[in-house]
Protein backbone atom coordinates (compact mmCIF):
# COMPACT_ATOMS: atom_id res chain seq x y z
CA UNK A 1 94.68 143.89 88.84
CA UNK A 2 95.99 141.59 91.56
CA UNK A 3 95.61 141.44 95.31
CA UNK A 4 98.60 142.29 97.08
CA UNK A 5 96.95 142.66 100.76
CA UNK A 6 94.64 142.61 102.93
CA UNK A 7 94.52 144.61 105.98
CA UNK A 8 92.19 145.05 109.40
CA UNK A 9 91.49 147.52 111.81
CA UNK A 10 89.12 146.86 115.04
CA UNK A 11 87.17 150.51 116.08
CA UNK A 12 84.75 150.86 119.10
CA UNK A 13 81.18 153.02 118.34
CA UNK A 14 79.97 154.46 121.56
CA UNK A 15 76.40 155.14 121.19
CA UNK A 16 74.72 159.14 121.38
CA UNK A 17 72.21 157.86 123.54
CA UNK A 18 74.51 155.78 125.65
CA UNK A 19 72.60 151.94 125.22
CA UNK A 20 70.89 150.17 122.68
CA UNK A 21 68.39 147.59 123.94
CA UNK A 22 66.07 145.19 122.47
CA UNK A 23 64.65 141.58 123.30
CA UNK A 24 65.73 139.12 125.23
CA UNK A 25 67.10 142.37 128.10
CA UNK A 26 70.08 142.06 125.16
CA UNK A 27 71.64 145.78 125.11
CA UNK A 28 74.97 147.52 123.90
CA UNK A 29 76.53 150.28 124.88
CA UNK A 30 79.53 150.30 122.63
CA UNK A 31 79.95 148.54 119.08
CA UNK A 32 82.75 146.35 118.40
CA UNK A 33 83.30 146.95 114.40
CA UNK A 34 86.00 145.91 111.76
CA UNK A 35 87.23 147.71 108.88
CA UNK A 36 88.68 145.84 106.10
CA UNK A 37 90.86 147.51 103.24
CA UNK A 38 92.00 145.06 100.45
CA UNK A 39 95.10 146.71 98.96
CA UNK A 40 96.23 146.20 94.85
CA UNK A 41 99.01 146.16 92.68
CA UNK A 42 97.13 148.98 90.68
CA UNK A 43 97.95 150.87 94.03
CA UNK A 44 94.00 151.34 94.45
CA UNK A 45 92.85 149.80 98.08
CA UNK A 46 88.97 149.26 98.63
CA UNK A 47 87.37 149.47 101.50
CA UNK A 48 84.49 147.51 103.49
CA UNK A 49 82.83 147.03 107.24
CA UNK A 50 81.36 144.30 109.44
CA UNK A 51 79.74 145.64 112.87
CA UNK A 52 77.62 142.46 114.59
CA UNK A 53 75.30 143.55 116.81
CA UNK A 54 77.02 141.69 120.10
CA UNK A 55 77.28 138.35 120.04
CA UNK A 56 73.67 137.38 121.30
CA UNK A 57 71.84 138.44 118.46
CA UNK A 58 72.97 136.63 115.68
CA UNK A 59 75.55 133.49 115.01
CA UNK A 60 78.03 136.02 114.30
CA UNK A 61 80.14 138.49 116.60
CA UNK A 62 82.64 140.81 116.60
CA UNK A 63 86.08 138.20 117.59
CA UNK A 64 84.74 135.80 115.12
CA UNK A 65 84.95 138.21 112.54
CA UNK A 66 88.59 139.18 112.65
CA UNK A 67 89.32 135.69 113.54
CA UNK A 68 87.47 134.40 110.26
CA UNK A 69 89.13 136.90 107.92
CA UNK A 70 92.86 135.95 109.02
CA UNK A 71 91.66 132.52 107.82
CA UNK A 72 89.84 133.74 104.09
CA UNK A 73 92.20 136.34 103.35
CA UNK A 74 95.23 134.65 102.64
CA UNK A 75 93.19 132.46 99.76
CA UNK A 76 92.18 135.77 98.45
CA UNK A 77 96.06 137.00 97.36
CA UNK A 78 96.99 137.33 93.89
CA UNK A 79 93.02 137.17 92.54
CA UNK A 80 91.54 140.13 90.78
CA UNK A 81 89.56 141.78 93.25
CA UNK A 82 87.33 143.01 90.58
CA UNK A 83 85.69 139.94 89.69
CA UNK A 84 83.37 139.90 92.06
CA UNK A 85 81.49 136.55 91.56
CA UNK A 86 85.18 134.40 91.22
CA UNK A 87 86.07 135.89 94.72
CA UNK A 88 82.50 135.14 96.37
CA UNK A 89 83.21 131.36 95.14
CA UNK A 90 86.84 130.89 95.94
CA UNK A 91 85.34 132.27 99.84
CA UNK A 92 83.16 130.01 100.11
CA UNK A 93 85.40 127.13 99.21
CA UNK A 94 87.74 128.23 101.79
CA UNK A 95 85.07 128.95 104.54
CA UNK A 96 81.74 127.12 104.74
CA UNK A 97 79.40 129.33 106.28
CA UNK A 98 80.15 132.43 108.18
CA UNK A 99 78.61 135.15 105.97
CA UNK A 100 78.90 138.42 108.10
CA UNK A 101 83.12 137.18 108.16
CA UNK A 102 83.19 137.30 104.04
CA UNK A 103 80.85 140.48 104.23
CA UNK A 104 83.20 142.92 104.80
CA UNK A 105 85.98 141.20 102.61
CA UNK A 106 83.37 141.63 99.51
CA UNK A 107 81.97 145.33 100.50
CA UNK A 108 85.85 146.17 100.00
CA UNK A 109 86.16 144.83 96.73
CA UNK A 110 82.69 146.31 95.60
CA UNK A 111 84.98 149.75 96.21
CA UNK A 112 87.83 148.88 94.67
CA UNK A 113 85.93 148.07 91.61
CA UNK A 114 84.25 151.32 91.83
CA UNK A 115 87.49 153.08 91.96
CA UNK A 116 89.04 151.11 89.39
CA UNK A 117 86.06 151.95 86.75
CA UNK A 118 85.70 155.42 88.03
CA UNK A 119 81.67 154.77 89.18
CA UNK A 120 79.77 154.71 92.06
CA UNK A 121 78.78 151.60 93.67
CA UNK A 122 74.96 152.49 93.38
CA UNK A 123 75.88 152.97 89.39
CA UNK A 124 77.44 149.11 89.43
CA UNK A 125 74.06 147.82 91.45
CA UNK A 126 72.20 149.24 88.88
CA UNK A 127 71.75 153.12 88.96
CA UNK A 128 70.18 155.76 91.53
CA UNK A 129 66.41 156.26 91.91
CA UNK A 130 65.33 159.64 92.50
CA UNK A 131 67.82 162.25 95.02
CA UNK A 132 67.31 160.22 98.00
CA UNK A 133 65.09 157.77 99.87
CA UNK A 134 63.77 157.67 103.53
CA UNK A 135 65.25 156.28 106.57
CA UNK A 136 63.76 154.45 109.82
CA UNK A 137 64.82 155.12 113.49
CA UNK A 138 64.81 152.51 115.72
CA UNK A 139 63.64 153.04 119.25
CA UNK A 140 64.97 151.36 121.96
CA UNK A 141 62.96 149.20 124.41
CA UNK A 142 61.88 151.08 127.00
CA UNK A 143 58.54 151.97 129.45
CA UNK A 144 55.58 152.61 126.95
CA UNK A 145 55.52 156.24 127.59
CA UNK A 146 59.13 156.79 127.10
CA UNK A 147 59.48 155.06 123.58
CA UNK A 148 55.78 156.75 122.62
CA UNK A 149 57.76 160.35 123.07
CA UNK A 150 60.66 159.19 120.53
CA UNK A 151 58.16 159.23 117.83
CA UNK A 152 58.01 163.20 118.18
CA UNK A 153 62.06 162.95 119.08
CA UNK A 154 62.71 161.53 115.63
CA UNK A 155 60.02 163.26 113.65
CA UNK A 156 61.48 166.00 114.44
CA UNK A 157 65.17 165.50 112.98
CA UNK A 158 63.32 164.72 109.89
CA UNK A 159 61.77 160.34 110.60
CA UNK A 160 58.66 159.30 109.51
CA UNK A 161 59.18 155.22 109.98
CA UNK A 162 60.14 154.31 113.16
CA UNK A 163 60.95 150.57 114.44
CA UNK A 164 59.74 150.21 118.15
CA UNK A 165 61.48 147.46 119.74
CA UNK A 166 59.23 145.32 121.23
CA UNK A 167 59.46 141.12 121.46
CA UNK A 168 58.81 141.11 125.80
CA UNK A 169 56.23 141.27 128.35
CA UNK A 170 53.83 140.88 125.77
CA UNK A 171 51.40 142.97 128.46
CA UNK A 172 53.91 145.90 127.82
CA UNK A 173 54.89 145.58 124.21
CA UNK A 174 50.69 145.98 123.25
CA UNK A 175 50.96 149.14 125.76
CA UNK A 176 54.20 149.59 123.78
CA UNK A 177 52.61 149.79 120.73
CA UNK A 178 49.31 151.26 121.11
CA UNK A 179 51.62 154.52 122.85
CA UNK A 180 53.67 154.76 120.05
CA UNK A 181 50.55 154.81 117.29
CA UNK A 182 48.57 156.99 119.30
CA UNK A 183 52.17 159.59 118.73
CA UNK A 184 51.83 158.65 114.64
CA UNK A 185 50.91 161.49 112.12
CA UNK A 186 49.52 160.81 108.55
CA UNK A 187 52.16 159.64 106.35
CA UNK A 188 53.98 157.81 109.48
CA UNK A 189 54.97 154.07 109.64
CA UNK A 190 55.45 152.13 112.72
CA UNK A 191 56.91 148.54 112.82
CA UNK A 192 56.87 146.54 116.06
CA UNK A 193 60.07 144.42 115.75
CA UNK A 194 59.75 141.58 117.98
CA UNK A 195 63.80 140.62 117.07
CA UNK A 196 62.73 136.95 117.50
CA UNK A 197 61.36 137.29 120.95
CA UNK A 198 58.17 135.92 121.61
CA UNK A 199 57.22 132.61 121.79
CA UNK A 200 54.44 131.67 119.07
CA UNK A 201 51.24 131.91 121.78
CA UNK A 202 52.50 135.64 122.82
CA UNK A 203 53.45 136.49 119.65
CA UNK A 204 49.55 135.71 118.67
CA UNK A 205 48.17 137.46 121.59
CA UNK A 206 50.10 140.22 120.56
CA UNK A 207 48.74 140.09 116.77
CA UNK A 208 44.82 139.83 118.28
CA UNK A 209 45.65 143.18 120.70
CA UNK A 210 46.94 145.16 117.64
CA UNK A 211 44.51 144.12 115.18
CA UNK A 212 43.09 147.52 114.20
CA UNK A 213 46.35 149.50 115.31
CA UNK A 214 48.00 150.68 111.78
CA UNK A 215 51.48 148.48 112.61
CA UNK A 216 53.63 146.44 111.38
CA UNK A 217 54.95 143.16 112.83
CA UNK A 218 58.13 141.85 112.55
CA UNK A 219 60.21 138.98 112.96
CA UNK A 220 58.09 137.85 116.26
CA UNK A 221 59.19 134.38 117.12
CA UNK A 222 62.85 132.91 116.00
CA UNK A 223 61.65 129.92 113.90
CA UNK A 224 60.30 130.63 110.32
CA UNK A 225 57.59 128.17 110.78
CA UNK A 226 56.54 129.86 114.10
CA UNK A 227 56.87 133.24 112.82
CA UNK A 228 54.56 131.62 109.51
CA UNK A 229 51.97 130.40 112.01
CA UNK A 230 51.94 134.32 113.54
CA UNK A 231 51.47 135.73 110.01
CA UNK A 232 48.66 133.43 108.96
CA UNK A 233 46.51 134.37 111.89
CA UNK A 234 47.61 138.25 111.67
CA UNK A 235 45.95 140.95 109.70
CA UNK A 236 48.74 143.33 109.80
CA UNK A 237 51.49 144.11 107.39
CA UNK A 238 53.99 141.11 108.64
CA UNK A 239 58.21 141.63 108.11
CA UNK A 240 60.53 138.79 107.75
CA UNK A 241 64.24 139.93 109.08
CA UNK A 242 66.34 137.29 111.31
CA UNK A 243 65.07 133.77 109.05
CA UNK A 244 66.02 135.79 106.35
CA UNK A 245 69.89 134.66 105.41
CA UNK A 246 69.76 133.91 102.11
CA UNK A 247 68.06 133.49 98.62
CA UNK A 248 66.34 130.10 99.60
CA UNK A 249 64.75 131.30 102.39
CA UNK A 250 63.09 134.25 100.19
CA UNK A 251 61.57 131.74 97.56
CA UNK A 252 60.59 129.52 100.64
CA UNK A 253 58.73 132.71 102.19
CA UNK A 254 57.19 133.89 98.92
CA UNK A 255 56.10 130.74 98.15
CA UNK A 256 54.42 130.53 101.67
CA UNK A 257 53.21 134.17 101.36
CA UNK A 258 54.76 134.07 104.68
CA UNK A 259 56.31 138.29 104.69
CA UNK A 260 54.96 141.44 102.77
CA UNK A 261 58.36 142.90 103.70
CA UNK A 262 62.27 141.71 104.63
CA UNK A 263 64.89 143.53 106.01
CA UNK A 264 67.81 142.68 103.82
CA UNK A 265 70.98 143.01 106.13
CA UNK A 266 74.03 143.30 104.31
CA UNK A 267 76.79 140.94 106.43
CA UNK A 268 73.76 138.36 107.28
CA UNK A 269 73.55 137.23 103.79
CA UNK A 270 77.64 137.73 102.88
CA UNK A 271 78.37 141.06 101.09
CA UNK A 272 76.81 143.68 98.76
CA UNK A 273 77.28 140.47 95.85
CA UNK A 274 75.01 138.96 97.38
CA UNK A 275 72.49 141.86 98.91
CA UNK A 276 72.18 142.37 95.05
CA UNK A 277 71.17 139.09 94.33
CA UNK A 278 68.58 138.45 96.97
CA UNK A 279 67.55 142.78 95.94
CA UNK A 280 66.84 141.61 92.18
CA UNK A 281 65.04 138.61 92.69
CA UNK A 282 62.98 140.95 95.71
CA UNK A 283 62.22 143.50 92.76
CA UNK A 284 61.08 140.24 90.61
CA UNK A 285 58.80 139.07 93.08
CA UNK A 286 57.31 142.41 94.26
CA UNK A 287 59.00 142.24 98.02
CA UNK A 288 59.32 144.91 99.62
CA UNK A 289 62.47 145.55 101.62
CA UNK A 290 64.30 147.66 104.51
CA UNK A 291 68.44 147.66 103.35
CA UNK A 292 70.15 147.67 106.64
CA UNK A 293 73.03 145.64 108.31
CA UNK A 294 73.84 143.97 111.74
CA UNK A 295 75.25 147.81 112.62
CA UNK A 296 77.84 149.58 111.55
CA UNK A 297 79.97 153.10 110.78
CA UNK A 298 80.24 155.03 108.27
CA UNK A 299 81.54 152.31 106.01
CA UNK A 300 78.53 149.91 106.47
CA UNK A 301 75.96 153.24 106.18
CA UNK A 302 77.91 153.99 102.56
CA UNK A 303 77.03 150.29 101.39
CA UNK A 304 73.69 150.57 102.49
CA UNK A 305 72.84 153.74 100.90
CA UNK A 306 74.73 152.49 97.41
CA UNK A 307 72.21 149.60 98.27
CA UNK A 308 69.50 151.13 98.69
CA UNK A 309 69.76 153.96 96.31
CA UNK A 310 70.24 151.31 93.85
CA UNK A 311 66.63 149.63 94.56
CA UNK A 312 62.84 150.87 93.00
CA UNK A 313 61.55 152.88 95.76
CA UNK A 314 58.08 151.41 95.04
CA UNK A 315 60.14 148.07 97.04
CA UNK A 316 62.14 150.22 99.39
CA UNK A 317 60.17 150.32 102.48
CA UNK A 318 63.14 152.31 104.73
CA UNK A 319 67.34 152.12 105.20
CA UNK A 320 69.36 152.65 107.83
CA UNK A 321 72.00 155.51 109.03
CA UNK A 322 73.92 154.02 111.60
CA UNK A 323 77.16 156.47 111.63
CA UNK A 324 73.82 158.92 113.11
CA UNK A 325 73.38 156.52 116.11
CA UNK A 326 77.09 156.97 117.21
CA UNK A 327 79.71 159.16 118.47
CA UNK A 328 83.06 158.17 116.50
CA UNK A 329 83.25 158.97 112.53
CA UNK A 330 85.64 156.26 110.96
CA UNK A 331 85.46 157.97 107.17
CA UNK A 332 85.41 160.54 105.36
CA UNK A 333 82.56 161.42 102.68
CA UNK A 334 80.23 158.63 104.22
CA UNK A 335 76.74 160.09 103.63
CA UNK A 336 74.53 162.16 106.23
CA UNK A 337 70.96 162.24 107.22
CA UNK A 338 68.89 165.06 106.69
CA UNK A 339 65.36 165.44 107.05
CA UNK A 340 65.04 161.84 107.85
CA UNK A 341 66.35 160.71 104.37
CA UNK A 342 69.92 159.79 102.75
CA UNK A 343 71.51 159.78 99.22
CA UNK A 344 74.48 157.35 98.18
CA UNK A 345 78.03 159.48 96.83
CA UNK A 346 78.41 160.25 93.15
CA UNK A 347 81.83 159.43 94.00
CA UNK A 348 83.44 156.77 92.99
CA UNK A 349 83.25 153.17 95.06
CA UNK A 350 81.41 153.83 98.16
CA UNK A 351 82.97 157.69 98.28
CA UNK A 352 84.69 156.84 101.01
CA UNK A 353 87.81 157.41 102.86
CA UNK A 354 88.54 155.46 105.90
CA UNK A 355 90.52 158.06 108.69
CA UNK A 356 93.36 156.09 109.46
CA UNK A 357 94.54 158.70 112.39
CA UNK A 358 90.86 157.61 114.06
CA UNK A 359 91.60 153.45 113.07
CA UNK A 360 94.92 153.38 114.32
CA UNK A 361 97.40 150.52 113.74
CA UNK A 362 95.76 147.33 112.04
CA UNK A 363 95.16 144.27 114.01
CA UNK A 364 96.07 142.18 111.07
CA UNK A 365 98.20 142.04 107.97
CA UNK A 366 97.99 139.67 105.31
CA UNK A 367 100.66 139.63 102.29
CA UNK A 368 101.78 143.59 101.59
CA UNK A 369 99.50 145.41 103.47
């Protein structure tokens, strides 16, 4: 099988609840998101999706993606989309850096392959775990009050872990997070996800206030060795999620005990090849992990549920359902929430199939496509 095309399609995801906000006064109101389909001579095409979330929040946004696969995906013609490993090498010959561009590029061939063998993607990480596995709601940053209700919002559609979005005032985020555990019912999990915004003297102030609240804390300061100096004085459950971009920096944090948990997001660390990698070694180690992405569709949610469907739910903290945060579906089959919890398709690839009517005309074509 041979690579005859590659093709790209640019979607906007308006949001249910209209804005998305986090540190930093960063906020979105509608997602800028690519979907990739890399087209064969076996007349099977393969599907993937890379949604940044804006351009503030990591080195990686929405233009740059598009722009970086018109330069990869003419290197990619004529391989055998199949092998995965060859075609994560020959990408990062052509392209130094620039993960989230290659993510979507490698999530399509992941479904190609599936296709082409007639199994799942969650069979080819490894095989499901159980019917499904839970799912975490983030709650925008908002008054203390206002984000403290959301807990009984999202418990009700089914939520038990919920990721308050904190990493401000640091005044309001411990009002922020005493509100929201005082909402918290046995069984429930609350993380209070900095996203990298509080210097290392707030984010410790923070840690002291919260001491006896049953939280976690997450990615507080941007720095690894900041965010090391936080955990070391913290008694709380402490996630690792922005420093985390790669297999180094997980040996480097287990060898500093510096994380009980990571969030593994797919396009940070370049694709489902190597989401699987950093998974395994994870599951060696004893890490836990959330299996999420930058944000996404339907496309992205399939992946992650393959993903994390795929991973010992002793080591899967949460996941993520982003085609539930927003108003436009971009494929059929992608999987749905219910009661707070998701299962990957027995279909085969990511049992998905894009809606071309919704994608429209393709904002690039490379070889056949």
């Amino acid at each position: 099988m041979r690579i005859t095309g590659v093709s790209a399609y640019r979607i906007e995801l308006p949001l249910h609840e209209g804005s998305y906000k986090w540190s930093g006064g960063n906020s979105v109101e509608v997602f800028d998101s690519t979907v990739v389909g890399i087209h064969s001579d076996a007349g099977i095409s393969g599907y993937g999706e890379i949604c940044p979330l804006g351009p503030a929040y990591l080195p990686a946004y929405a233009a740059g993606a598009r722009t970086g696969i018109a330069e990869v995906a003419p290197h990619l013609l004529g391989m055998d989309p199949t092998e995965l490993q060859v075609m994560n090498r020959r990408m990062d010959q052509v392209l130094r850096g620039h993960p989230y561009v290659k993510s979507a590029l490698d999530m399509a061939c992941w479904d190609l392959l599936g296709k082409a063998s007639g199994q799942p993607v969650a069979v080819l990480l490894g095989g499901r775990y159980g019917d499904d596995f839970p799912l975490y709601r983030a709650i925008s940053q908002d008054a203390p009050d206002e984000m403290a209700d959301k807990v009984g919002l999202y418990r009700s559609q089914g939520y038990t872990k919920f990721q308050l979005k904190v990493g401000g005032n640091p005044d309001t985020d411990i009002a922020r997070i005493h509100a929201a555990a005082a909402k918290l019912k046995t069984g429930d999990v609350l993380i209070a996800d900095a996203n990298t915004g509080w210097t290392q003297h707030q984010a410790i102030r923070v840690a002291d206030a919260v001491r006896d609240v049953d939280v976690y804390l997450e990615q507080p300061c941007l720095h690894y060795e900041e965010c090391l100096a936080v955990r070391q004085h913290s008694n709380r459950p402490f996630v690792l999620d922005e420093v985390i971009d790669d297999v180094h920096m997980v040996l480097r944090g287990y060898a500093d005990r510096a994380m009980d948990v990571i969030n593994l997001k797919i396009s940070k660390v370049g694709g489902l090849t190597k989401a699987r990698q950093i998974r395994d070694l994870c599951v060696s180690l004893g890490i836990a992990m959330t299996i999420e992405d930058t944000w996404g569709g339907d496309i992205i949610t399939a992946a992650i549920a393959h993903l994390a469907h795929s991973t010992p739910p002793e080591l899967l903290l949460s996941a993520t359902d982003f085609n539930s945060y927003v108003t436009v579906s971009i494929a059929e089959g992608a999987p749905q929430r219910t009661n707070g919890r998701l299962t990957s398709s027995t279909g085969p690839g990511l049992g998905i199939q894009p809606r071309m009517d919704v994608l429209g005309e393709p904002v690039l074509r490379i070889g056949m496509a």
